[in-house]
C-alpha atoms as a PDB file:
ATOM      1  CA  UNK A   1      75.121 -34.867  -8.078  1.00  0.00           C
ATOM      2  CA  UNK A   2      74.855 -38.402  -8.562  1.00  0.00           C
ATOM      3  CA  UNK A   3      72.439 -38.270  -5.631  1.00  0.00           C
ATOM      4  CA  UNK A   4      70.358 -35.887  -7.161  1.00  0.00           C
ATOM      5  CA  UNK A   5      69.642 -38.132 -10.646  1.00  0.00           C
ATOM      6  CA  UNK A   6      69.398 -41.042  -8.778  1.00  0.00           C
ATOM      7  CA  UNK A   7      66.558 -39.398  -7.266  1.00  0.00           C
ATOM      8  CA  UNK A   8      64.707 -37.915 -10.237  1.00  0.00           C
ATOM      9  CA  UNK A   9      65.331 -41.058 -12.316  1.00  0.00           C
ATOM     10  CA  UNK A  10      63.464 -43.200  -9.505  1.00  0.00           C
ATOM     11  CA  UNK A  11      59.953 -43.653  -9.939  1.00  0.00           C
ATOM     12  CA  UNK A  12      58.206 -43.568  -7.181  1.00  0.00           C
ATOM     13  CA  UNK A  13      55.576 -46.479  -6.355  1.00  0.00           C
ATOM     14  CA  UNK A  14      52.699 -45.251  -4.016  1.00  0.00           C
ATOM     15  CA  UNK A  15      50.386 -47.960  -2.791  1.00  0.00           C
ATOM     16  CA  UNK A  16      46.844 -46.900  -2.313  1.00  0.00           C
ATOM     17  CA  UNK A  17      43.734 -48.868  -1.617  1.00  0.00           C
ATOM     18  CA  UNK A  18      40.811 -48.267  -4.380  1.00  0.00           C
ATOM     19  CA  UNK A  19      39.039 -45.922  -2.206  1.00  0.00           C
ATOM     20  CA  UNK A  20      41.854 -43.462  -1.571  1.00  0.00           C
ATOM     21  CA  UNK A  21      42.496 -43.723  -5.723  1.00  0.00           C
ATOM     22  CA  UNK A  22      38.398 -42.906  -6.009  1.00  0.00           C
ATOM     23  CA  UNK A  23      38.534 -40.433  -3.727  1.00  0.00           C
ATOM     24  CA  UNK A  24      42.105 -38.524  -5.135  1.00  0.00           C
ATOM     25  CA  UNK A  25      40.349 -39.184  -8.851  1.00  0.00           C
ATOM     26  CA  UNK A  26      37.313 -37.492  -7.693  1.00  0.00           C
ATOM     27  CA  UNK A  27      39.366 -34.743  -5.826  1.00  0.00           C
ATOM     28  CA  UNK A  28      41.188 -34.448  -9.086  1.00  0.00           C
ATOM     29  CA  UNK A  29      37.535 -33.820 -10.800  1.00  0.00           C
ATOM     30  CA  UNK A  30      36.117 -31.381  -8.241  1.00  0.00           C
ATOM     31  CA  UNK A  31      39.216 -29.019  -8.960  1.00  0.00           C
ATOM     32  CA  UNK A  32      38.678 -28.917 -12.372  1.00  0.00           C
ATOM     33  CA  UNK A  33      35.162 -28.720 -12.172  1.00  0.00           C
ATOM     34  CA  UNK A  34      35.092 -25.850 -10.257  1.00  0.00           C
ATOM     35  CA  UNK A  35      37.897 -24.073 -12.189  1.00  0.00           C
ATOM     36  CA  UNK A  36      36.135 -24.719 -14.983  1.00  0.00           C
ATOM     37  CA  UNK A  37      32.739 -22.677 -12.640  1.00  0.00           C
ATOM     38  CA  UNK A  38      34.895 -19.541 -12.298  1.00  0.00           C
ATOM     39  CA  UNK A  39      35.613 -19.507 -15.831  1.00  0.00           C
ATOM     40  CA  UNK A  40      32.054 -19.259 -17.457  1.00  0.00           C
ATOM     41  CA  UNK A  41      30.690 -17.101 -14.493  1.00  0.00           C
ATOM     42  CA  UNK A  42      33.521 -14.795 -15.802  1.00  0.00           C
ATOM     43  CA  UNK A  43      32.328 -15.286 -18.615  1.00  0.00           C
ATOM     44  CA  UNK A  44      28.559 -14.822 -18.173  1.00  0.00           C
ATOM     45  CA  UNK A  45      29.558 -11.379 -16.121  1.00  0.00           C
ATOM     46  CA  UNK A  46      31.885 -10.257 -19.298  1.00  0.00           C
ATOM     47  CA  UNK A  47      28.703 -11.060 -21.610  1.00  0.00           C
ATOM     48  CA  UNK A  48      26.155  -9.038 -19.429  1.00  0.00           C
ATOM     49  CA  UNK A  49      28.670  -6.120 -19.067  1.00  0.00           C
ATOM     50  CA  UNK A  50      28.814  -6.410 -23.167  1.00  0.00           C
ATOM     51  CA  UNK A  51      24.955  -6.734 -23.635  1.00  0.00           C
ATOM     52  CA  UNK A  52      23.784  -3.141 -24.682  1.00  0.00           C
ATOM     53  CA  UNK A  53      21.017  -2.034 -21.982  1.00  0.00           C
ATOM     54  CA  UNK A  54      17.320  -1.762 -22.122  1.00  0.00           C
ATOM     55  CA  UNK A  55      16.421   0.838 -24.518  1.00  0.00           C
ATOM     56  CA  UNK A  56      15.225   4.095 -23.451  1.00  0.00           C
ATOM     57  CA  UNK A  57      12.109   5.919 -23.508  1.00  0.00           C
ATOM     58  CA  UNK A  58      13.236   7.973 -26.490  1.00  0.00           C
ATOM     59  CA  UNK A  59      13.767   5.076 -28.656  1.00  0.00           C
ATOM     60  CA  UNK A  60      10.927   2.707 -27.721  1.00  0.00           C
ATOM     61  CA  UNK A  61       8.759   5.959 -28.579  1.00  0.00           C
ATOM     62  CA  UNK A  62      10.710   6.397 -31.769  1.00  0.00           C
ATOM     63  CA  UNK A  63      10.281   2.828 -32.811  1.00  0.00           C
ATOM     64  CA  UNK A  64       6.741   3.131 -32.075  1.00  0.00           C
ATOM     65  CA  UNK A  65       6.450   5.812 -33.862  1.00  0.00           C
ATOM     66  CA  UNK A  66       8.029   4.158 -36.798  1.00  0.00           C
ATOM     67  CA  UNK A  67       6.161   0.863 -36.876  1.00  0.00           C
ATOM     68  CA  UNK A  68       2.704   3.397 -37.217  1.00  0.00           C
ATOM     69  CA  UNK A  69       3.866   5.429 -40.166  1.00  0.00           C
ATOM     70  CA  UNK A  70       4.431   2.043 -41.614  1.00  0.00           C
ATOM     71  CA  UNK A  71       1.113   0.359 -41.105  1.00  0.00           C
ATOM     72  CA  UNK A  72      -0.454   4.367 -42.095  1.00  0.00           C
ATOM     73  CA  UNK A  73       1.423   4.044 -45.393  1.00  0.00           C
ATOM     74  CA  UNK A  74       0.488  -0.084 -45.912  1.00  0.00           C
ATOM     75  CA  UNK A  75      -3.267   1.055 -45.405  1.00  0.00           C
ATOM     76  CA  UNK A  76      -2.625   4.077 -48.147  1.00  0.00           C
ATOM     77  CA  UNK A  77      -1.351   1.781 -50.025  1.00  0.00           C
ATOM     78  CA  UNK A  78      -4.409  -0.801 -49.627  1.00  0.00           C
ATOM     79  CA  UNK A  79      -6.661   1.795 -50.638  1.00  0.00           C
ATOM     80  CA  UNK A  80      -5.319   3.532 -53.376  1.00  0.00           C
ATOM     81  CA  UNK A  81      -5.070  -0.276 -55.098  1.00  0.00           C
ATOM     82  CA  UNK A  82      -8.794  -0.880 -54.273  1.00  0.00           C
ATOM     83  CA  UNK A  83      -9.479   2.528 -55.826  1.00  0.00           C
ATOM     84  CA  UNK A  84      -7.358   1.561 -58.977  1.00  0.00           C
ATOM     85  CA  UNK A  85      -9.492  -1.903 -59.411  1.00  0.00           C
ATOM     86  CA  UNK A  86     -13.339  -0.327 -58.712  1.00  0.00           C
ATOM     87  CA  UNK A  87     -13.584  -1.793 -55.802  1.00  0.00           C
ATOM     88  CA  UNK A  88     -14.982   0.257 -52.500  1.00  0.00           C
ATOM     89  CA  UNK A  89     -12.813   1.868 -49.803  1.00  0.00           C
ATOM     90  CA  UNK A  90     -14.765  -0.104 -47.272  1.00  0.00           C
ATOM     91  CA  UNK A  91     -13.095  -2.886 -48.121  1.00  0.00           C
ATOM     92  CA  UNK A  92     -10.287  -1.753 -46.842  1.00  0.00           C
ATOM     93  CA  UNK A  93     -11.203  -2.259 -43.029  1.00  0.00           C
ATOM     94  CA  UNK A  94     -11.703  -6.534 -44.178  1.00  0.00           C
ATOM     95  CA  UNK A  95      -8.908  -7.177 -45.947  1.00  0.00           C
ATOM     96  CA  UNK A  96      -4.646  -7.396 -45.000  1.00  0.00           C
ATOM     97  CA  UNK A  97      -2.565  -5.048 -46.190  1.00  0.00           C
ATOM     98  CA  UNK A  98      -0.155  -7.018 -47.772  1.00  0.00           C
ATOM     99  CA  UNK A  99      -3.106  -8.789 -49.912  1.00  0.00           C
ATOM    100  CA  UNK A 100      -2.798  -9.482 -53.539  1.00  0.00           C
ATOM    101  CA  UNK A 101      -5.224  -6.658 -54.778  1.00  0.00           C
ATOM    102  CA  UNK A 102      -4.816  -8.554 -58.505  1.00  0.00           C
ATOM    103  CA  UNK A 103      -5.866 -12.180 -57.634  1.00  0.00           C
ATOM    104  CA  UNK A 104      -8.310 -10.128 -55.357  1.00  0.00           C
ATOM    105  CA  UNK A 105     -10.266  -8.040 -57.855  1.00  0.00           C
ATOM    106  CA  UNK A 106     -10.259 -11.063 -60.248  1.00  0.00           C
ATOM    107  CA  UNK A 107     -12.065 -13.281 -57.230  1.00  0.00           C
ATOM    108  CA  UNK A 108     -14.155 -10.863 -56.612  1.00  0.00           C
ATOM    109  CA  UNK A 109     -15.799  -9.726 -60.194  1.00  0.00           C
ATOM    110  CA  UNK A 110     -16.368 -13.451 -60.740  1.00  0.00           C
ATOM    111  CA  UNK A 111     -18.510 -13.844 -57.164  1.00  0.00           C
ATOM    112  CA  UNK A 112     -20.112 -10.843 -58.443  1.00  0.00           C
ATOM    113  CA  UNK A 113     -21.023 -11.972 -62.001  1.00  0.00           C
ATOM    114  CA  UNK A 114     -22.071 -15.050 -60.685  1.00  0.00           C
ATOM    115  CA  UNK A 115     -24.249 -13.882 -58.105  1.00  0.00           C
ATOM    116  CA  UNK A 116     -25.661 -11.083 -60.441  1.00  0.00           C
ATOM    117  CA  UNK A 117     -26.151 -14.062 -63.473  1.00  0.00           C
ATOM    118  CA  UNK A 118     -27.610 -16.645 -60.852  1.00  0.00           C
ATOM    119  CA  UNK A 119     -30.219 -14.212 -59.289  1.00  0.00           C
ATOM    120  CA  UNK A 120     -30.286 -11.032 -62.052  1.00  0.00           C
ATOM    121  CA  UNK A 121     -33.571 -10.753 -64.201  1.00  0.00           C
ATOM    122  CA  UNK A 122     -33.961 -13.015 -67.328  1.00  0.00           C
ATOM    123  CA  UNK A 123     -36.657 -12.493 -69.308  1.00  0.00           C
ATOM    124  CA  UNK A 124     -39.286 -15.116 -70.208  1.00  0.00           C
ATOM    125  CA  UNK A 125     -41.594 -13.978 -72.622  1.00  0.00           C
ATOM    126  CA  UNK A 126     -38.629 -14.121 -75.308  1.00  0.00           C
ATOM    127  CA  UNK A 127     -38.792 -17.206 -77.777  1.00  0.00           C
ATOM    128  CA  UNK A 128     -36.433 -16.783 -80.455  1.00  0.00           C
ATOM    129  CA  UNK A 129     -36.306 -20.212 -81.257  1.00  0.00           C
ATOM    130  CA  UNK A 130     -39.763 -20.314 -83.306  1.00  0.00           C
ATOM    131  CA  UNK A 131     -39.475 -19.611 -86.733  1.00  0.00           C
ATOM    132  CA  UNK A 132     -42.559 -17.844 -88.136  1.00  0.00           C
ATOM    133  CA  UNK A 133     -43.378 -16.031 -91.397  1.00  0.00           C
ATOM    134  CA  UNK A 134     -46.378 -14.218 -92.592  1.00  0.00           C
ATOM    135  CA  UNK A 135     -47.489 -16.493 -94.961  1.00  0.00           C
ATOM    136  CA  UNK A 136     -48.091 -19.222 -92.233  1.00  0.00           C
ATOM    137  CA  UNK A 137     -49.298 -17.098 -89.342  1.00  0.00           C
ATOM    138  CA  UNK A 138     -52.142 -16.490 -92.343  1.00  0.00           C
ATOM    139  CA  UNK A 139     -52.331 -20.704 -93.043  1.00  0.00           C
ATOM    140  CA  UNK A 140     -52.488 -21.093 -89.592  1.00  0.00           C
ATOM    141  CA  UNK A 141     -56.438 -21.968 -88.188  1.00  0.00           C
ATOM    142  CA  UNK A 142     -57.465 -19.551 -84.933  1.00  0.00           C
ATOM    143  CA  UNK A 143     -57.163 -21.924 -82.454  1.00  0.00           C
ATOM    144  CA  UNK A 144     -53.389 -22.610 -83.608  1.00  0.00           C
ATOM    145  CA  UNK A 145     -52.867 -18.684 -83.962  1.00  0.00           C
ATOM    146  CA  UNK A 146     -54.418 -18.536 -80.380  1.00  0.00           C
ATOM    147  CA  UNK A 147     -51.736 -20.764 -78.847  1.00  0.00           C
ATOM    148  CA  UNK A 148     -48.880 -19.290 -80.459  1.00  0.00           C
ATOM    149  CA  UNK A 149     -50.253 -15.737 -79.156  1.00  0.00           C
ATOM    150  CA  UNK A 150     -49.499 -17.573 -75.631  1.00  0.00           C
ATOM    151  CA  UNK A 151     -46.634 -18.541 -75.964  1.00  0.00           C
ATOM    152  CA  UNK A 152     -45.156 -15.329 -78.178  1.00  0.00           C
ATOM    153  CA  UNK A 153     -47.621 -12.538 -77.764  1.00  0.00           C
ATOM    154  CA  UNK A 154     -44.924 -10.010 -78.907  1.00  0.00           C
ATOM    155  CA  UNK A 155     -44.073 -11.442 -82.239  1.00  0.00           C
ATOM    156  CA  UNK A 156     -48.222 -12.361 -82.470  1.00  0.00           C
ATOM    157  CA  UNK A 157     -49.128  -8.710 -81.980  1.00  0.00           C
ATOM    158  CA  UNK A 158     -46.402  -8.119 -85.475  1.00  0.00           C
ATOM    159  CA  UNK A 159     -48.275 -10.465 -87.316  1.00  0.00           C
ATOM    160  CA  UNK A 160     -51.826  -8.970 -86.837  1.00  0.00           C
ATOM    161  CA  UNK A 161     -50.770  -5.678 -87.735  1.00  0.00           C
END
């Protein structure tokens, strides 16, 4: 028994060059490495097996079938806020559904009332401006009257009645 402890309690001194300690380090490495391999293909396979699979034909139809009853009621819902504002159907076809019909309609009356202002008819034969009484359309000498008849023929025309 003595024997035995003797032996245990030893240490035991092992001479090696630096190449054999290399190579039993990198030995040491190569096992682990490659147990460390077997464990994530096992657990690659164990993922795949745990992945659902590709989805059928029933539900890629469903899910198509979803995502147009979806845009259908986006577009309904496009047009019946373009119908609430005054502003044509026809729009609908330009704009995104998911537009902001308020900050729309606002934009759009102001192009409108600027392109209607900018180009719209203003009449020119209107001088309010001129200040004229009775008493001095009858002072006035024909060549003055003549002029102002130019200028305002409407209000003229009141005073020669």
């Amino acid at each position: 028994m003595e024997q035995e402890n003797t032996n245990v309690q030893q240490e035991e001194n092992v001479t090696m060059t630096k190449t054999e300690y290399q190579k039993s380090i990198q030995s040491a490495e190569d096992k682990l490495r490659t147990s460390y391999s077997k464990q994530i293909k096992a657990l690659e396979d164990k993922i795949k097996e745990l992945t659902p699979a590709d989805k059928t034909d029933a539900e890629l139809d469903y899910e198509k079938r979803v995502k147009e009853l979806e845009a259908r009621e986006k577009k309904m819902n496009l047009l019946e806020s373009l119908t609430a504002k005054n502003i044509d159907k026809s729009f609908a076809d330009y704009l995104k559904d998911d537009i902001d019909i308020e900050a729309f309609s606002t934009y759009f009356q102001k192009i409108i009332n600027h392109e209607v202002e900018s180009s719209g008819f203003k009449p020119s034969g209107h001088n309010n401006n001129v200040q004229m009484s009775k008493d001095k359309w009858h002072s006035m000498s024909y060549h003055e009257k003549q002029e102002f008849y130019n200028s305002n023929p409407e209000l003229a025309k009141k005073f020669m009645q």
